[in-house]
C-alpha atoms as a PDB file:
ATOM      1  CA  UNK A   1       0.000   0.000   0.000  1.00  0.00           C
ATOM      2  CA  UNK A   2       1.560   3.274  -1.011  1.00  0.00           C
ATOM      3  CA  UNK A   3       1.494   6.251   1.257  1.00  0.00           C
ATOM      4  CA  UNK A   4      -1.124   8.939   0.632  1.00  0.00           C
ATOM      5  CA  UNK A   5       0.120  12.479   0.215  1.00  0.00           C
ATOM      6  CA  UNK A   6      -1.891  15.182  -1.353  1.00  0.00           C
ATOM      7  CA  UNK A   7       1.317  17.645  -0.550  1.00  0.00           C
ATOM      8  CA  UNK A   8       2.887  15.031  -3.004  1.00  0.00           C
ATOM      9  CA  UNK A   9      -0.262  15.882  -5.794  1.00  0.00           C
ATOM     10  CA  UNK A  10       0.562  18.950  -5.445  1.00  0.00           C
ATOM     11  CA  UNK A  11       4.647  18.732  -5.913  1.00  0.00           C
ATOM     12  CA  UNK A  12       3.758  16.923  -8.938  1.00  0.00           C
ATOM     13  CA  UNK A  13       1.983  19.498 -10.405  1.00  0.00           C
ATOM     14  CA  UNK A  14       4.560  22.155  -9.816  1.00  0.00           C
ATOM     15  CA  UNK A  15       7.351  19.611 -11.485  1.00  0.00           C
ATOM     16  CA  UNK A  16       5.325  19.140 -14.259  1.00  0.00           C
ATOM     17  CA  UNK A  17       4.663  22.634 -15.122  1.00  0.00           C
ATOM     18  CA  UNK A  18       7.430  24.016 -17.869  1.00  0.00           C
ATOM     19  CA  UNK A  19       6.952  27.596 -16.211  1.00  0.00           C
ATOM     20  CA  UNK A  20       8.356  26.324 -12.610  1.00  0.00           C
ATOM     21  CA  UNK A  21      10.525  23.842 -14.060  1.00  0.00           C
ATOM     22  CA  UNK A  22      12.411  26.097 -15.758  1.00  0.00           C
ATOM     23  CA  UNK A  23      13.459  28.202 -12.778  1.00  0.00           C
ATOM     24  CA  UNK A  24      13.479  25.392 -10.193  1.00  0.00           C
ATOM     25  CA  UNK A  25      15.196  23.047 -12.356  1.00  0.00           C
ATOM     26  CA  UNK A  26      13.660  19.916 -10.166  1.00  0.00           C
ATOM     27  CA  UNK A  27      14.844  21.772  -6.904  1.00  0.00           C
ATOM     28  CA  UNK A  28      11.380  21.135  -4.609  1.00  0.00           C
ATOM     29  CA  UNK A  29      12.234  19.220  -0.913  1.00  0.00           C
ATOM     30  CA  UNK A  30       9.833  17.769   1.807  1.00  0.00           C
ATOM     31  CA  UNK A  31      10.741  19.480   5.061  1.00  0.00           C
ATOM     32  CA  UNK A  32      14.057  20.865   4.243  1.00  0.00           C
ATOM     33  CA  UNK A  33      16.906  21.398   1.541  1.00  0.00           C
ATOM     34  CA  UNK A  34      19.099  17.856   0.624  1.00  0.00           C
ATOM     35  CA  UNK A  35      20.392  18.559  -2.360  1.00  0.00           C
ATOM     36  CA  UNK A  36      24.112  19.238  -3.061  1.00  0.00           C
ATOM     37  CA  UNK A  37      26.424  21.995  -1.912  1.00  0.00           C
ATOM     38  CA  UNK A  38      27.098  24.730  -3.061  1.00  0.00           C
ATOM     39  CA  UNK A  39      23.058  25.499  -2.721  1.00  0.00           C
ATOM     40  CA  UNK A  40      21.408  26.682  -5.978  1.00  0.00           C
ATOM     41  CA  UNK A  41      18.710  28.790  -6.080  1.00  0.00           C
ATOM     42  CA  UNK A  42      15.150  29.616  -6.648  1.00  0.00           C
ATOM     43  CA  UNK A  43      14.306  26.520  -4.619  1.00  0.00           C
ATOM     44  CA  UNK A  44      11.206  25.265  -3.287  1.00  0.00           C
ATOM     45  CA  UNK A  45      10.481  23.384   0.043  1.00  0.00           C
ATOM     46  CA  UNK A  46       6.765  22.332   1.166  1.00  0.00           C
ATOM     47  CA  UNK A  47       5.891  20.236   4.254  1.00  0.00           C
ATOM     48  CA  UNK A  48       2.750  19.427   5.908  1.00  0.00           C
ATOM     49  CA  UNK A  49       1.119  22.326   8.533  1.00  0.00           C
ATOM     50  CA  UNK A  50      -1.675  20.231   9.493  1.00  0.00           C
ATOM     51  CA  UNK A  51      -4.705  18.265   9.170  1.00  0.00           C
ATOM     52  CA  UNK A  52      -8.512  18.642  10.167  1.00  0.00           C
ATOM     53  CA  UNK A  53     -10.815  15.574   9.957  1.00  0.00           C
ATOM     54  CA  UNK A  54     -14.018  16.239   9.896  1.00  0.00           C
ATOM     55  CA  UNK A  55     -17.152  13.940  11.299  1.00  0.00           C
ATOM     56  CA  UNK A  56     -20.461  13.641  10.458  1.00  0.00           C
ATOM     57  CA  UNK A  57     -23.345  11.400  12.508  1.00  0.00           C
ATOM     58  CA  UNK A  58     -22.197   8.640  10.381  1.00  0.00           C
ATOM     59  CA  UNK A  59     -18.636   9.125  10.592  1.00  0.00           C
ATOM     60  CA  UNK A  60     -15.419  10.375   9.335  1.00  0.00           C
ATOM     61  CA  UNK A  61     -16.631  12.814   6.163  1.00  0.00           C
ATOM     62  CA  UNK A  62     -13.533  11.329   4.073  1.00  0.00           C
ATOM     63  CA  UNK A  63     -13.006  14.524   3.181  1.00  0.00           C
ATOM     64  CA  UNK A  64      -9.779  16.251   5.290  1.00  0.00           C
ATOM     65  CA  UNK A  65      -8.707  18.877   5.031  1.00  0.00           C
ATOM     66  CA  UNK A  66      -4.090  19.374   5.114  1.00  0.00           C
ATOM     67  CA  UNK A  67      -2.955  22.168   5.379  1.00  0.00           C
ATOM     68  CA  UNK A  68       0.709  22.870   3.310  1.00  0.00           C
ATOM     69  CA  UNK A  69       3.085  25.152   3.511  1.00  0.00           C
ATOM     70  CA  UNK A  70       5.264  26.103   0.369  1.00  0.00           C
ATOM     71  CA  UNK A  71       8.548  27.476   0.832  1.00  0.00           C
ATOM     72  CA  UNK A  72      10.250  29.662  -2.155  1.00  0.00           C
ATOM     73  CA  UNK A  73      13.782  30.559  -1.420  1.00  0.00           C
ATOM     74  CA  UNK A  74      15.952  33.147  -4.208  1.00  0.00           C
ATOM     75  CA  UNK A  75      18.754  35.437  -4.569  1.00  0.00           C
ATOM     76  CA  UNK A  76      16.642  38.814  -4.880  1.00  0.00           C
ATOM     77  CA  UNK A  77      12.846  39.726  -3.942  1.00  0.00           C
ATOM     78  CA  UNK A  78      11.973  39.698  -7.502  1.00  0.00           C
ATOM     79  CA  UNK A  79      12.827  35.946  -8.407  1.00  0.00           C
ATOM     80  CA  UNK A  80      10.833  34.756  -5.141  1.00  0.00           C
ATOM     81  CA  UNK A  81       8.072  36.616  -6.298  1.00  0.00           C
ATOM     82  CA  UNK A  82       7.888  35.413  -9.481  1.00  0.00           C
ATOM     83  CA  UNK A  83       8.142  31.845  -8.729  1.00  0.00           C
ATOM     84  CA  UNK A  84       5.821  31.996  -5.793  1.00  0.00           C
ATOM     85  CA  UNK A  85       3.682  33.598  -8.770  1.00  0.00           C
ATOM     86  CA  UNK A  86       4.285  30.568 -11.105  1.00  0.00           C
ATOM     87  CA  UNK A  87       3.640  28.769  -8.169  1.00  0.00           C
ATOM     88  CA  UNK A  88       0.040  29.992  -7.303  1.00  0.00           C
ATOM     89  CA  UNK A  89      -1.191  29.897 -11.092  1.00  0.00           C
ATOM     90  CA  UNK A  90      -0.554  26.451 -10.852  1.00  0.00           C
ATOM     91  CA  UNK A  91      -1.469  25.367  -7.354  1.00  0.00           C
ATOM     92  CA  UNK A  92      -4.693  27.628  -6.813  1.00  0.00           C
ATOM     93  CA  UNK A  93      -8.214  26.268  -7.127  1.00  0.00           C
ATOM     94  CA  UNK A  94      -6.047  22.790  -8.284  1.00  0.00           C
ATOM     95  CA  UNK A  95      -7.564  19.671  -8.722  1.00  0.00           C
ATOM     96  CA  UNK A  96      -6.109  16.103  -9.674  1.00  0.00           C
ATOM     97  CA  UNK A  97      -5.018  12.594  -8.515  1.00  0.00           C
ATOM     98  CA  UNK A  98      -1.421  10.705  -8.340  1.00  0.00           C
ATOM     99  CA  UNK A  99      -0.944   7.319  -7.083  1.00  0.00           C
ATOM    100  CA  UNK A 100      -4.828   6.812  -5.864  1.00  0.00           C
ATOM    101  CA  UNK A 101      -4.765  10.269  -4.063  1.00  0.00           C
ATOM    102  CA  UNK A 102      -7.369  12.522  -5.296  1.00  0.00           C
ATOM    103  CA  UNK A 103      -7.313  16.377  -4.712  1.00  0.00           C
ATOM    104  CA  UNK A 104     -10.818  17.576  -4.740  1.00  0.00           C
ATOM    105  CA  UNK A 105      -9.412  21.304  -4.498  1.00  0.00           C
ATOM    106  CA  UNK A 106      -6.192  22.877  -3.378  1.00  0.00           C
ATOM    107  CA  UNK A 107      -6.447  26.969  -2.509  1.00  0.00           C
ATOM    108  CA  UNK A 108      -4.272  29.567  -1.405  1.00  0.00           C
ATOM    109  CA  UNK A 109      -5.046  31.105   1.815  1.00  0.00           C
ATOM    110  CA  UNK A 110      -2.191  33.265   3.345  1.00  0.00           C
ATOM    111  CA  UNK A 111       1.091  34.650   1.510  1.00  0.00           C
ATOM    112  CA  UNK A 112       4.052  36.413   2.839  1.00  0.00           C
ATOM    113  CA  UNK A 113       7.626  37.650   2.305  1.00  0.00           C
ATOM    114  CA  UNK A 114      10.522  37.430   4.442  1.00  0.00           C
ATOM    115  CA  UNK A 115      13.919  38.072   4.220  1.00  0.00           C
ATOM    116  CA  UNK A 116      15.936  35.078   6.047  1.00  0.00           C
ATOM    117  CA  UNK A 117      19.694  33.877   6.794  1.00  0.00           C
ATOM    118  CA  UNK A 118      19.957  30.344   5.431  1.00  0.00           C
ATOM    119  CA  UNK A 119      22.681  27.890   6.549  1.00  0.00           C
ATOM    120  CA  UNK A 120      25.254  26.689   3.372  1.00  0.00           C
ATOM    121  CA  UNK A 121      24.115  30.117   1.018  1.00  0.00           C
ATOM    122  CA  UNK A 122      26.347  33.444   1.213  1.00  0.00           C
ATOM    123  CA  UNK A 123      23.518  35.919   1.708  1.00  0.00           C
ATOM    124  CA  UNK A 124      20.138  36.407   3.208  1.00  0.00           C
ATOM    125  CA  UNK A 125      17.661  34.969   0.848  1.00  0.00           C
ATOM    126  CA  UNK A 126      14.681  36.146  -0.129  1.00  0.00           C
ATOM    127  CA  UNK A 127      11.296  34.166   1.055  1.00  0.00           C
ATOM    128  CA  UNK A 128       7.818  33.803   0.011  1.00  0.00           C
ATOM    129  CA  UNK A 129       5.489  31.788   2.177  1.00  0.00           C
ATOM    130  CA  UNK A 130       2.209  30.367   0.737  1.00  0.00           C
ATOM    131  CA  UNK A 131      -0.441  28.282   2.744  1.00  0.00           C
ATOM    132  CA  UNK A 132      -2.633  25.779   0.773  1.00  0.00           C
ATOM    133  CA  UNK A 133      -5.976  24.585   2.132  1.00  0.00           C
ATOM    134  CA  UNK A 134      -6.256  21.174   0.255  1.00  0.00           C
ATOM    135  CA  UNK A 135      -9.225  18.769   0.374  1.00  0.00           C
ATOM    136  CA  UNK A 136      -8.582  15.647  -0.870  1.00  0.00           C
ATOM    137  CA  UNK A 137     -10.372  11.994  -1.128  1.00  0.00           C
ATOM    138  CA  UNK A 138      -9.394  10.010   2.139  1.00  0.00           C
ATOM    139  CA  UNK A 139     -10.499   5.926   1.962  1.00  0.00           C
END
């Protein structure tokens, strides 16, 4: 039985589209960064926020609801903001399925920028923060 991970839907999307791809070049980490050093960037890092199950009389709805977090991380304000623009064309009001995990809707409910010291790069980097609402198909 494979695991099921909407946040994984959703990274799927954002690899597949040519517009992200070609500025994240297949850089997009659960959690935290692995990838080799010296760190290239724009970069992308999501992990999982949170989940609420709901219930009904009858039960668990089947419906929950996770809540992501995507990280964009780049040299200068104007390449985070870009990507994390790319980034919400594609991931806001989403819908799909991978690997028997169906998204019923993914949408964007908080954004913000920061400006943040990050271990192995030279120079504060530049940080946009986008939380995703995503109901998906639990069974």
């Amino acid at each position: 039985m494979s695991l099921k991970s909407p946040e994984a839907v959703l990274r799927n999307a954002l690899v597949a589209n040519q517009a992200v791809q070609a500025l994240i070049s297949g850089r997009i980490y659960p959690l935290r960064y692995v990838g080799p050093t010296p760190i290239q960037f724009p970069l992308l890092i999501w992990r999982r926020a949170g989940i609420t199950r709901t219930a009904t009389l009858g039960g668990p709805s089947g419906l929950p609801n996770v809540t992501m977090e995507l990280y964009v991380y780049a040299t200068t304000y104007n390449a985070a903001r870009d990507l994390a623009d790319k980034c919400r064309k594609v991931l806001d009001g989403y819908t799909g399925s991978l690997d028997n995990t169906e998204v019923r809707q993914a949408t964007l409910e908080d954004e913000s920028d920061d400006l943040v010291d990050v271990d192995g790069a030279e120079n504060s980097l530049y940080t946009v923060r986008q939380e995703y609402d995503i109901f998906w198909l639990e069974n």
